[in-house]
PDB file of N, CA and C in Angstrom:
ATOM      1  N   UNK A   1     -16.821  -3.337  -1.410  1.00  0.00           N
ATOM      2  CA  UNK A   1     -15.822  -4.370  -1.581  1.00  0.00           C
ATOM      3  C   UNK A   1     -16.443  -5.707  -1.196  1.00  0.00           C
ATOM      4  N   UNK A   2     -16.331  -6.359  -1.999  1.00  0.00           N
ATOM      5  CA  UNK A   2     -17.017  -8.165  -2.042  1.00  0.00           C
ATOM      6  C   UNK A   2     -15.855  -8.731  -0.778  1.00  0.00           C
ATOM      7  N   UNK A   3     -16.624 -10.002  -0.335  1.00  0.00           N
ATOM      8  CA  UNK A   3     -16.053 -10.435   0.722  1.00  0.00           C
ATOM      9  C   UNK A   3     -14.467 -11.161   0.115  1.00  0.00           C
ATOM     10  N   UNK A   4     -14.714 -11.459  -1.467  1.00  0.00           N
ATOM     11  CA  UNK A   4     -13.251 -11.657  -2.065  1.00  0.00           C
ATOM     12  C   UNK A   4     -12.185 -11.061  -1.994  1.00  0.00           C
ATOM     13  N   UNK A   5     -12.402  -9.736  -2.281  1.00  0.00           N
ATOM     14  CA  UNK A   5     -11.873  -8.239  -1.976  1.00  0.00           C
ATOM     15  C   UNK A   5     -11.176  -8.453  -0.670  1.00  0.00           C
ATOM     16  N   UNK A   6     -12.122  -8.592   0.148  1.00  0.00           N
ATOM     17  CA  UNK A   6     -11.623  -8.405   1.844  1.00  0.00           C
ATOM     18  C   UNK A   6     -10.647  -9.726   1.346  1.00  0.00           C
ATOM     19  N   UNK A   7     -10.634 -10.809   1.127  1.00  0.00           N
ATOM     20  CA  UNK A   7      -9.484 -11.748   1.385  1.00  0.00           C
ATOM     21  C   UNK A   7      -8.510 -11.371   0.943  1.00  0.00           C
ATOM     22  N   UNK A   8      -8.987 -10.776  -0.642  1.00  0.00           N
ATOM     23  CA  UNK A   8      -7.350 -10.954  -1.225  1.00  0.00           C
ATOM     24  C   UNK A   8      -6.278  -9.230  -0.909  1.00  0.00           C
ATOM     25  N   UNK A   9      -7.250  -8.854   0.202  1.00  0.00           N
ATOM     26  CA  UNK A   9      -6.570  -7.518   0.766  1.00  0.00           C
ATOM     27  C   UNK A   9      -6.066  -7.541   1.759  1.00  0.00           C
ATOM     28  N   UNK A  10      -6.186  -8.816   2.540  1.00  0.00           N
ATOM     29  CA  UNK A  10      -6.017  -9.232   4.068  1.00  0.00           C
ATOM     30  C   UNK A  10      -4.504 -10.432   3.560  1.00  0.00           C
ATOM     31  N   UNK A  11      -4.661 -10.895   2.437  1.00  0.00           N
ATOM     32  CA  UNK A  11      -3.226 -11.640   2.074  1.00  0.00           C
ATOM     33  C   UNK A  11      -2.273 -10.636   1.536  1.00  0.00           C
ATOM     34  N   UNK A  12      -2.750 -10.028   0.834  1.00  0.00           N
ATOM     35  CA  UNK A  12      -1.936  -8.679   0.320  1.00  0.00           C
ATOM     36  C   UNK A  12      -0.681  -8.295   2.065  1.00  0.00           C
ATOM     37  N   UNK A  13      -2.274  -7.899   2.732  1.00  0.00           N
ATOM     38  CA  UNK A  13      -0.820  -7.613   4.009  1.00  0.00           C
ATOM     39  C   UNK A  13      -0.163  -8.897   4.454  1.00  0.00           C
ATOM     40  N   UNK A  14      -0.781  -9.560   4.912  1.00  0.00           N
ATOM     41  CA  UNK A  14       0.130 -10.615   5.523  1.00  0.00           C
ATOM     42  C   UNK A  14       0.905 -11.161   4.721  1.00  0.00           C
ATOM     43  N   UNK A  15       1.653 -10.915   3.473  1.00  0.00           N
ATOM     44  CA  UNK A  15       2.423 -11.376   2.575  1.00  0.00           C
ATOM     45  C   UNK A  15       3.588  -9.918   2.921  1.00  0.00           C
ATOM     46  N   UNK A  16       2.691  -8.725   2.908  1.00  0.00           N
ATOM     47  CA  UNK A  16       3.712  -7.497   3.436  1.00  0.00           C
ATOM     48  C   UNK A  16       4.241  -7.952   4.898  1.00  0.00           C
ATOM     49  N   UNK A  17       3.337  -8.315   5.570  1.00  0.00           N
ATOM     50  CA  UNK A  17       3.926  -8.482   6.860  1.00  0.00           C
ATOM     51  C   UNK A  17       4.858  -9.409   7.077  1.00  0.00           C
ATOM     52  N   UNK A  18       5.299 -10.324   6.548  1.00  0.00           N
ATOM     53  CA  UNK A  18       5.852 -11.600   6.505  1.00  0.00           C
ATOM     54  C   UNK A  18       6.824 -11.275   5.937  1.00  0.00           C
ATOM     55  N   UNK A  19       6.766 -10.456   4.520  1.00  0.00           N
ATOM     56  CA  UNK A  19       8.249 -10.014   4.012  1.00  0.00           C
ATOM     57  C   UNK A  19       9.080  -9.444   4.969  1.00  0.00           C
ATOM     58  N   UNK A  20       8.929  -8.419   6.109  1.00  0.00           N
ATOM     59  CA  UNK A  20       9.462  -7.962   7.253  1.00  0.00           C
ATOM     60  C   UNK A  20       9.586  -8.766   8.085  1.00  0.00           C
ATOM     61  N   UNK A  21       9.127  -9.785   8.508  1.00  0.00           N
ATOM     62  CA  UNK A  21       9.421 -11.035   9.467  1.00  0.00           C
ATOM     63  C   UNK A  21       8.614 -10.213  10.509  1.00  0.00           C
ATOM     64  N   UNK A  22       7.845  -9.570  10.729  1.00  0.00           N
ATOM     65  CA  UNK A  22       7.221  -9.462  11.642  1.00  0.00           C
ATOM     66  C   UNK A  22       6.035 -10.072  11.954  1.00  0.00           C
ATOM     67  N   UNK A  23       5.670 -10.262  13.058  1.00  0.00           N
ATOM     68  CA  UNK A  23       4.688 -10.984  13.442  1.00  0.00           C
ATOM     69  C   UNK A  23       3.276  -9.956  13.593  1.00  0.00           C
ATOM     70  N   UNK A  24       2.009 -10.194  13.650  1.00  0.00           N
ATOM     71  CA  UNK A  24       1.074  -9.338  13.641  1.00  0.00           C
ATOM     72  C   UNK A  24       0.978  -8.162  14.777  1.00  0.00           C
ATOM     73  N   UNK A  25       1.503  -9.371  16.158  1.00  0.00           N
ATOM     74  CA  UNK A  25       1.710  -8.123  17.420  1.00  0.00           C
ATOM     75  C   UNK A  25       3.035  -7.202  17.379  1.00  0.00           C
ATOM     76  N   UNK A  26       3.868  -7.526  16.337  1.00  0.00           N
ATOM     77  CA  UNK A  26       4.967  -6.689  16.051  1.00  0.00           C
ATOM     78  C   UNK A  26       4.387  -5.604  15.434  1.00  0.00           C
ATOM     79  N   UNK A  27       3.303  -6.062  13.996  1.00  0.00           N
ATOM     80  CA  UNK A  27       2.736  -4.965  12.882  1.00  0.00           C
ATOM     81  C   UNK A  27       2.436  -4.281  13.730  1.00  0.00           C
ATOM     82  N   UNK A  28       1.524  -4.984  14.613  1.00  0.00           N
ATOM     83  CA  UNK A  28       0.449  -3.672  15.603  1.00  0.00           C
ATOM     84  C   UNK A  28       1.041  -2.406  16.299  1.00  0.00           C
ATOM     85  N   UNK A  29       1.906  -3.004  16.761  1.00  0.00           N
ATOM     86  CA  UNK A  29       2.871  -2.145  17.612  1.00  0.00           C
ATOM     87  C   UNK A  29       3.424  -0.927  16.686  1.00  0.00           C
ATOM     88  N   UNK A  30       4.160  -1.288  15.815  1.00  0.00           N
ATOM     89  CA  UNK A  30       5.007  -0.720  14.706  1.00  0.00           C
ATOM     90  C   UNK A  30       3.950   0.658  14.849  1.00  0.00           C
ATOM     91  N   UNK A  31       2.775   0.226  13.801  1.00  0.00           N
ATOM     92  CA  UNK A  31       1.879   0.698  13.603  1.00  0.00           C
ATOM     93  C   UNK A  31       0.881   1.475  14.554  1.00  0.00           C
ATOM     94  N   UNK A  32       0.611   1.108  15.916  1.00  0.00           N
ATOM     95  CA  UNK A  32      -0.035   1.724  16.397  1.00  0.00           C
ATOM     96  C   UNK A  32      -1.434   1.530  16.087  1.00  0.00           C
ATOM     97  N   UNK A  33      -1.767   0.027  16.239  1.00  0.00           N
ATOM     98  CA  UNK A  33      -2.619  -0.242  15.577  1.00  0.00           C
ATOM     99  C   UNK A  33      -3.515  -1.828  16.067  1.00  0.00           C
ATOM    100  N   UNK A  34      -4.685  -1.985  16.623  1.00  0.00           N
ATOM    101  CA  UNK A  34      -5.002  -3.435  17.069  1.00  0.00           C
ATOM    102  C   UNK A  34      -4.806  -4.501  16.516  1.00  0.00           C
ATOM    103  N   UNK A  35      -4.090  -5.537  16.937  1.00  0.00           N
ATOM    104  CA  UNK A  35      -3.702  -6.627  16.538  1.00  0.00           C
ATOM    105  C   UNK A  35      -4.805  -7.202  15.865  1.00  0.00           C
ATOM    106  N   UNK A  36      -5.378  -7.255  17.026  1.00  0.00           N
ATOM    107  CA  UNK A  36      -6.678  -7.823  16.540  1.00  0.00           C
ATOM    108  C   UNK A  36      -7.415  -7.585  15.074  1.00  0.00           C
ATOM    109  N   UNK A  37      -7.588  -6.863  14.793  1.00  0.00           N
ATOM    110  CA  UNK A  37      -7.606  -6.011  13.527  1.00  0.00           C
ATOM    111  C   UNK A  37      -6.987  -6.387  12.040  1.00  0.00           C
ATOM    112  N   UNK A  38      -5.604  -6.495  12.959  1.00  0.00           N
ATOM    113  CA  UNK A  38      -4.913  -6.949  11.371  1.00  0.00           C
ATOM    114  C   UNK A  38      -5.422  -8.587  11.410  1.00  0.00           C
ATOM    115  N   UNK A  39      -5.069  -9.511  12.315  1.00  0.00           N
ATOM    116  CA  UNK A  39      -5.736 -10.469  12.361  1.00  0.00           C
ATOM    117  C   UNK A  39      -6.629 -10.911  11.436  1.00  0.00           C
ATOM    118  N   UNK A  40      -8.174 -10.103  11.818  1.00  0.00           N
ATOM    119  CA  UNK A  40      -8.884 -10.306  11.280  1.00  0.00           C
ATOM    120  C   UNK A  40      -9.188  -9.746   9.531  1.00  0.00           C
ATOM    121  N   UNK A  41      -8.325  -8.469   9.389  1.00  0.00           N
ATOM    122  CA  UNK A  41      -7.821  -8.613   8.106  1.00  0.00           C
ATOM    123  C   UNK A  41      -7.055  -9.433   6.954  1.00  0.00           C
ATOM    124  N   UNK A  42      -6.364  -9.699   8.103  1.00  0.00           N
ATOM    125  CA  UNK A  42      -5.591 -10.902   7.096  1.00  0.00           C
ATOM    126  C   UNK A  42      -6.382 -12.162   6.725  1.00  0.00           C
ATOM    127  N   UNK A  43      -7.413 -12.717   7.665  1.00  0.00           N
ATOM    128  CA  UNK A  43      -8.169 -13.642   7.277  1.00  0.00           C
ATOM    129  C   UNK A  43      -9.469 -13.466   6.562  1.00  0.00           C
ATOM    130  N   UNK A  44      -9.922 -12.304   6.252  1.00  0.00           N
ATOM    131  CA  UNK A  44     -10.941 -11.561   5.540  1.00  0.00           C
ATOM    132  C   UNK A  44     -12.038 -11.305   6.296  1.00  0.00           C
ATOM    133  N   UNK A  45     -12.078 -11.218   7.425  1.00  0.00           N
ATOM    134  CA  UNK A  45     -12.746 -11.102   8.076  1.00  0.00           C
ATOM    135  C   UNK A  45     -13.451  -9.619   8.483  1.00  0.00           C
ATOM    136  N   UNK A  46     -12.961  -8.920   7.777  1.00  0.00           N
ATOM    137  CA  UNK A  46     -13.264  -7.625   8.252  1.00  0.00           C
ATOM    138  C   UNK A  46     -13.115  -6.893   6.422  1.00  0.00           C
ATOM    139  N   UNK A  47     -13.915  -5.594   6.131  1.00  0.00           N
ATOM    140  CA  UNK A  47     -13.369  -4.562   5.430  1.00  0.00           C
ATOM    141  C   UNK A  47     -12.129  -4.050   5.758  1.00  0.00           C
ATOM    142  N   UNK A  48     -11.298  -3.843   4.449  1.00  0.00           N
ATOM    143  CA  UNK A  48      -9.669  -2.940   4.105  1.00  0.00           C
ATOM    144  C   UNK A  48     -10.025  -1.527   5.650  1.00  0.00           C
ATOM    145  N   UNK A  49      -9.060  -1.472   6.258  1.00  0.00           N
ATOM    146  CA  UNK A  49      -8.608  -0.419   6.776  1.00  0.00           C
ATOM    147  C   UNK A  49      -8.957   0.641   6.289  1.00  0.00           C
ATOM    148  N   UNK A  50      -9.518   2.302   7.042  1.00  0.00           N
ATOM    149  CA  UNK A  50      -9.444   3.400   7.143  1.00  0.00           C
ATOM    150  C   UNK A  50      -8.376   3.731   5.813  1.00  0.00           C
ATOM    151  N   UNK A  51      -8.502   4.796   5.271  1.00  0.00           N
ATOM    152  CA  UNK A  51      -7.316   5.781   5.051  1.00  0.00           C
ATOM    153  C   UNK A  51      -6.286   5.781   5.848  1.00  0.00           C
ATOM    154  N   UNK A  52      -6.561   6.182   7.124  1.00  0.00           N
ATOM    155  CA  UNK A  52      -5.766   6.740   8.389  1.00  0.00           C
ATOM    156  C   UNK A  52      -4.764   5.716   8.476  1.00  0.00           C
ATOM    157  N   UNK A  53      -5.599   4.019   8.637  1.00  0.00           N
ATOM    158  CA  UNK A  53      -4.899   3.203   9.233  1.00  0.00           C
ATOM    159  C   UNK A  53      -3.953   3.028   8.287  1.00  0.00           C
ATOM    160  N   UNK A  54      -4.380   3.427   6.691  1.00  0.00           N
ATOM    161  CA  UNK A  54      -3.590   2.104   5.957  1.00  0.00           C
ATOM    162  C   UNK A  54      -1.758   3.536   5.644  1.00  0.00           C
ATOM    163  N   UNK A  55      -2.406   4.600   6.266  1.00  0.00           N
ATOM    164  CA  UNK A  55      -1.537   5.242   6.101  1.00  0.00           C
ATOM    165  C   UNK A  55       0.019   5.004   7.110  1.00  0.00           C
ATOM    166  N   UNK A  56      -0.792   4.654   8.309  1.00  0.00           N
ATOM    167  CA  UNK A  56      -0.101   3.918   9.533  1.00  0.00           C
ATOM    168  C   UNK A  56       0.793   2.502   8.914  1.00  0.00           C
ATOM    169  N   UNK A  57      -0.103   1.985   7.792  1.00  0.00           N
ATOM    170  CA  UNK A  57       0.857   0.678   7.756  1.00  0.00           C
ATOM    171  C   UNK A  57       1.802   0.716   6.475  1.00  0.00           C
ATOM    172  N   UNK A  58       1.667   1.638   5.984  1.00  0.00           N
ATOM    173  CA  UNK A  58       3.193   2.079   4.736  1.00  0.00           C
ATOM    174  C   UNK A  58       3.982   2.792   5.199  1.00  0.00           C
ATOM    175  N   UNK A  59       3.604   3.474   6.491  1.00  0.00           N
ATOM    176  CA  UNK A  59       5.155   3.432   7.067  1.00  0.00           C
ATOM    177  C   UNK A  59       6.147   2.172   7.425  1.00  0.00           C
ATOM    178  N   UNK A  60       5.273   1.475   7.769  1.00  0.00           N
ATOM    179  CA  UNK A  60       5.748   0.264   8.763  1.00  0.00           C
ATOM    180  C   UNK A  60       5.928  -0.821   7.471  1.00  0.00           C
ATOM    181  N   UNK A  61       5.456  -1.091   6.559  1.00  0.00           N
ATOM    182  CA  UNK A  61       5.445  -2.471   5.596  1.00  0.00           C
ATOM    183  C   UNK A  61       6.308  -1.617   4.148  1.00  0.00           C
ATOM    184  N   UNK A  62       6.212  -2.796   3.328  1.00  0.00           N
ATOM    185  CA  UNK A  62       7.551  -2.131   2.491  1.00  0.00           C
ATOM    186  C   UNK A  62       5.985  -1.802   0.596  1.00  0.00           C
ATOM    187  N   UNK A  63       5.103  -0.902   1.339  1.00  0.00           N
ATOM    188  CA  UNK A  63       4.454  -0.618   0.115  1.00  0.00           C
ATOM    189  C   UNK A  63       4.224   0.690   0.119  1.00  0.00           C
ATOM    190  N   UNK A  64       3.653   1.409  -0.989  1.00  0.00           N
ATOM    191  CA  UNK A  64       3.319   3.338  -0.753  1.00  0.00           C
ATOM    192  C   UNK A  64       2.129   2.884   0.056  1.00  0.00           C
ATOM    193  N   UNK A  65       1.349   4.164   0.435  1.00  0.00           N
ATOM    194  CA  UNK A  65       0.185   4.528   0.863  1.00  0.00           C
ATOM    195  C   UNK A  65      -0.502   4.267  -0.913  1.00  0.00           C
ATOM    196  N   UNK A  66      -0.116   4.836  -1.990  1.00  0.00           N
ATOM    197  CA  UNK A  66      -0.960   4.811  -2.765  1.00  0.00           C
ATOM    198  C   UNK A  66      -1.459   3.616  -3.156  1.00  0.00           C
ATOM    199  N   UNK A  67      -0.569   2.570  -3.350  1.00  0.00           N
ATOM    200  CA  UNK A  67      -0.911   0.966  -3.397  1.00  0.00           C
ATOM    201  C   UNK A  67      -1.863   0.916  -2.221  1.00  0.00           C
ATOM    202  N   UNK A  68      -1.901   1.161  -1.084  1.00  0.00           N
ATOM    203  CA  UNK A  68      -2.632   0.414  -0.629  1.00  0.00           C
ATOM    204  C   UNK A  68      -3.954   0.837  -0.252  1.00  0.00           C
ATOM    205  N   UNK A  69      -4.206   2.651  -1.031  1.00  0.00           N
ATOM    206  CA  UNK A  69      -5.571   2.667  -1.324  1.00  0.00           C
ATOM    207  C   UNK A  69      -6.052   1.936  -2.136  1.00  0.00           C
ATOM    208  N   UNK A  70      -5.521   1.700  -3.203  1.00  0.00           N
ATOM    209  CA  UNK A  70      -5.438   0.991  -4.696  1.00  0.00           C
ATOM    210  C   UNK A  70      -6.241  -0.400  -3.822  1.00  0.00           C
ATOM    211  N   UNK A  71      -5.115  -1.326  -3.192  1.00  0.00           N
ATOM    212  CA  UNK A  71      -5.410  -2.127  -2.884  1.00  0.00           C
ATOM    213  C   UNK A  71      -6.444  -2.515  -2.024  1.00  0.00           C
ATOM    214  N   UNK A  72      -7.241  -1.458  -0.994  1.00  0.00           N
ATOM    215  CA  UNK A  72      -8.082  -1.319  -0.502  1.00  0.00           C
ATOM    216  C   UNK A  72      -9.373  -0.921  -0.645  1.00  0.00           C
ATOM    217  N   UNK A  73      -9.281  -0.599  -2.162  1.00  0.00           N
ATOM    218  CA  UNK A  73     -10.536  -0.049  -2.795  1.00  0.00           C
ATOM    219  C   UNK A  73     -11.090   1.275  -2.970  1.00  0.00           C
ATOM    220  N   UNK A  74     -10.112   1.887  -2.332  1.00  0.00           N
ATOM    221  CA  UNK A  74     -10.634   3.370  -2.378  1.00  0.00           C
ATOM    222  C   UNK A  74     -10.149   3.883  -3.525  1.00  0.00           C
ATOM    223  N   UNK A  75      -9.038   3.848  -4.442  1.00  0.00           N
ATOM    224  CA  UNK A  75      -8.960   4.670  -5.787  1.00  0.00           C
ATOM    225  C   UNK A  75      -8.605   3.771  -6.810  1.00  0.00           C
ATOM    226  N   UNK A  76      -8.735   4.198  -7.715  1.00  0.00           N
ATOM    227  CA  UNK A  76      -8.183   3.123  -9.286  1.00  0.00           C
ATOM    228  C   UNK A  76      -6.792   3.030  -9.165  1.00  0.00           C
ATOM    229  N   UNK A  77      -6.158   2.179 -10.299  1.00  0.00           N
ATOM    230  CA  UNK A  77      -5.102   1.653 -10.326  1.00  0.00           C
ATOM    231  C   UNK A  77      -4.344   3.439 -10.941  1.00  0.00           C
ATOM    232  N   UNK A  78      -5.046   3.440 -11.560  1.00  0.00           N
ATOM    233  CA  UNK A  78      -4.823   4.738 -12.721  1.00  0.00           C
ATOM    234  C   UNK A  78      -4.809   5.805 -11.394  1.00  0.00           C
ATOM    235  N   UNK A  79      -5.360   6.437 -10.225  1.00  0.00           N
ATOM    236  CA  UNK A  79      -5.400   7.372  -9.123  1.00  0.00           C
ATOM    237  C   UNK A  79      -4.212   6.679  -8.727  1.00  0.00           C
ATOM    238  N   UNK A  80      -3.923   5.666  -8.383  1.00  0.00           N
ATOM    239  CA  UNK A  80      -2.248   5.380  -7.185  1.00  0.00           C
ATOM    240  C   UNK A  80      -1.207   5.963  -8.105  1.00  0.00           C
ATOM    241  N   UNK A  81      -1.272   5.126  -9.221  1.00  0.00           N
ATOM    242  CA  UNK A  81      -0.297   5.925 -10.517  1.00  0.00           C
ATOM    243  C   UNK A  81       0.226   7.388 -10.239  1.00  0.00           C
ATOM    244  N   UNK A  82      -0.681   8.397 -10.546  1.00  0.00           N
ATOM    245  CA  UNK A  82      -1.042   9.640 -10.220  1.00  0.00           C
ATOM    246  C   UNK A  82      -0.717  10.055  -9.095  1.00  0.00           C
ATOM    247  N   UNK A  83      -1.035   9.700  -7.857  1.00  0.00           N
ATOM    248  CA  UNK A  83      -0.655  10.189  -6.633  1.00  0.00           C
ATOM    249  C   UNK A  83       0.531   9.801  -5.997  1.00  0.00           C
ATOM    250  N   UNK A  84       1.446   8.863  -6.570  1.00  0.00           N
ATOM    251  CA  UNK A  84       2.865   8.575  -6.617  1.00  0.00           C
ATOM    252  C   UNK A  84       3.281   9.280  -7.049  1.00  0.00           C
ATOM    253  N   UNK A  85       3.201  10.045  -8.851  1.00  0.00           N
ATOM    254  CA  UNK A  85       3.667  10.624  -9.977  1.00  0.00           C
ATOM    255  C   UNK A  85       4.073  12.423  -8.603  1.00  0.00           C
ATOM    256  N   UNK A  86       2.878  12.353  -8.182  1.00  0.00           N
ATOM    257  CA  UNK A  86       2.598  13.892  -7.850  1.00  0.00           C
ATOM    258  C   UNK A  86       3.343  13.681  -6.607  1.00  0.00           C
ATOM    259  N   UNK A  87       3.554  13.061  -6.038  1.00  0.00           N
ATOM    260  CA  UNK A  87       4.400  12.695  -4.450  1.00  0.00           C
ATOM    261  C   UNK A  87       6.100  12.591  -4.651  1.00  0.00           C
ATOM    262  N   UNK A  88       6.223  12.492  -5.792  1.00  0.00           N
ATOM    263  CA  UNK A  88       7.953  12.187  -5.921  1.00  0.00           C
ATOM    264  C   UNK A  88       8.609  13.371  -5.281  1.00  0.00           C
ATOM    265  N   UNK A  89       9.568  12.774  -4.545  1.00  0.00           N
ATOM    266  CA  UNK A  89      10.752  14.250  -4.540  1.00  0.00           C
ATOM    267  C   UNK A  89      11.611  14.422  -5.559  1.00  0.00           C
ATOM    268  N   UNK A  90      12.628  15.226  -5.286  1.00  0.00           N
ATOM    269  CA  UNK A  90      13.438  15.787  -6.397  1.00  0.00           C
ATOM    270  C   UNK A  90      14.241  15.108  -7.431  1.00  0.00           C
ATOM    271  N   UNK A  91      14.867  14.007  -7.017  1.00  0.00           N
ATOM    272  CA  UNK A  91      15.565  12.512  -7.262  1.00  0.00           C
ATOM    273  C   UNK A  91      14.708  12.260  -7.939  1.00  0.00           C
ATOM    274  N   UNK A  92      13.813  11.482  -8.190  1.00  0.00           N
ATOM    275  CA  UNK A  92      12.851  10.903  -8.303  1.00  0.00           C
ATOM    276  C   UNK A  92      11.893  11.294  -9.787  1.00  0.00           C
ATOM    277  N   UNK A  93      11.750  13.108  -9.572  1.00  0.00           N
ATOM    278  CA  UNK A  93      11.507  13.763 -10.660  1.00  0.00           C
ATOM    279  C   UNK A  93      12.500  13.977 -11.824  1.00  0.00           C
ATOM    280  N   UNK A  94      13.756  14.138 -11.121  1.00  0.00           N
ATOM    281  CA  UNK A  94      15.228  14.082 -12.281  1.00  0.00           C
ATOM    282  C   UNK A  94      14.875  13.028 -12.963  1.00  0.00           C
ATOM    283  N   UNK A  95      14.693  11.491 -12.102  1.00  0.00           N
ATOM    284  CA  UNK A  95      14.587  10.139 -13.054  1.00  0.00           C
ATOM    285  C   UNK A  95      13.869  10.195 -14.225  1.00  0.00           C
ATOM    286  N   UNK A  96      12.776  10.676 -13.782  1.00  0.00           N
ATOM    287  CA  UNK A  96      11.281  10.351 -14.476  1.00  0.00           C
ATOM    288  C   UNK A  96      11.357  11.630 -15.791  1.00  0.00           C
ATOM    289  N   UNK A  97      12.103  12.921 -15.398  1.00  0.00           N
ATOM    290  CA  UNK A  97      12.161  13.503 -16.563  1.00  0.00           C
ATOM    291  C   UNK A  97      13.525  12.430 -17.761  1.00  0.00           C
ATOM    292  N   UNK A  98      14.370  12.311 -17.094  1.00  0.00           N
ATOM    293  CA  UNK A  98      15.146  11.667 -18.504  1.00  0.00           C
ATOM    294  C   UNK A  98      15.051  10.565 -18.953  1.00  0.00           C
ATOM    295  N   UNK A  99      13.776   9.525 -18.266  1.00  0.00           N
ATOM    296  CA  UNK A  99      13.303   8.605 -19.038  1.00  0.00           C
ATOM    297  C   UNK A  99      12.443   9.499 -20.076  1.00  0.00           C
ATOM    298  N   UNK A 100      11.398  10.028 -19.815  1.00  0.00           N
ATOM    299  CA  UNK A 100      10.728  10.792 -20.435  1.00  0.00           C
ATOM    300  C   UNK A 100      11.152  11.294 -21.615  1.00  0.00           C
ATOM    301  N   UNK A 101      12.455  11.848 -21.876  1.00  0.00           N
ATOM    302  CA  UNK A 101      13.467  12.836 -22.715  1.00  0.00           C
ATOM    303  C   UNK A 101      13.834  11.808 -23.642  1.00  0.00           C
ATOM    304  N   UNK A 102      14.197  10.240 -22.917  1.00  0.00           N
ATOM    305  CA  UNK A 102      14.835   9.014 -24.007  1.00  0.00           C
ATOM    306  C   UNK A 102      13.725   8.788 -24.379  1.00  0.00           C
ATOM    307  N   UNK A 103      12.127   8.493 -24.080  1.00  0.00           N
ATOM    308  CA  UNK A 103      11.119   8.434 -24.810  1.00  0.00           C
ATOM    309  C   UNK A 103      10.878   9.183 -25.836  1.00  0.00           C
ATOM    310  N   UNK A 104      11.163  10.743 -26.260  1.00  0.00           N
ATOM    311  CA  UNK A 104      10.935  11.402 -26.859  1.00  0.00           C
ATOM    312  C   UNK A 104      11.726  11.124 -28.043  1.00  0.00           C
ATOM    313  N   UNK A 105      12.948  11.005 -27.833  1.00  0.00           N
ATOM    314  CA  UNK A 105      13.838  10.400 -28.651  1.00  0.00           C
ATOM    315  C   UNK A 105      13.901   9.482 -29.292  1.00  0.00           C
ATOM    316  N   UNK A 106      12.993   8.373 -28.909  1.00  0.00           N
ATOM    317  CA  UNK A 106      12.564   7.013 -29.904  1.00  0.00           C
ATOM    318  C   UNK A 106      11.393   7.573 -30.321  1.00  0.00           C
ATOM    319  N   UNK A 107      10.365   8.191 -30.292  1.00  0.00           N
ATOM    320  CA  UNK A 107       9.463   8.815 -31.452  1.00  0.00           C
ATOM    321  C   UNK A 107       9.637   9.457 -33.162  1.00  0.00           C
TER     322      UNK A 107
END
């Protein structure tokens, strides 16, 4: 990941973080996670977060885990797709089959 990468992954959160009104020592906390850290993420100062961590911060911020491998560089846009698709619960799968069914129907 280019040091561009690191910026525009470090605004990515602090645009998540900000939508919650939380402050970074709030994220940290939430999260379980060094302030310091996000800090220096948010200003590009560092490489995207662990797996682990970024798994820590989609609990806490309003994005999946799969976005924010996506967004962190670890899988394609096309893998988050996919690993959402395969993560749905039951709700979720009802939806996606009867869009699917009205698709078939405009063919």
């Amino acid at each position: 990941m280019t040091e561009k990468d690191s910026a525009e992954f470090g605004q990515f959160i602090k645009k998540l973080r900000k939508q919650k009104g939380y402050s970074i020592r709030k994220l940290a906390a939430k999260a379980q996670i060094s302030a310091s850290h996000i800090s220096r993420a948010e200003r590009g100062e560092r490489p995207p977060f662990s797996p682990e961590i970024l798994k820590k911060l989609a609990g806490v911020l309003p994005v999946s885990y799969e976005e924010l491998l996506y967004r962190a560089g670890y899988i394609s846009k096309d893998s988050a797709l996919l690993l959402k698709i395969i993560n749905l619960n039951k709700e979720e799968v009802e939806v996606l089959k009867k869009i699917v069914d009205k698709l078939k129907f405009l063919e």
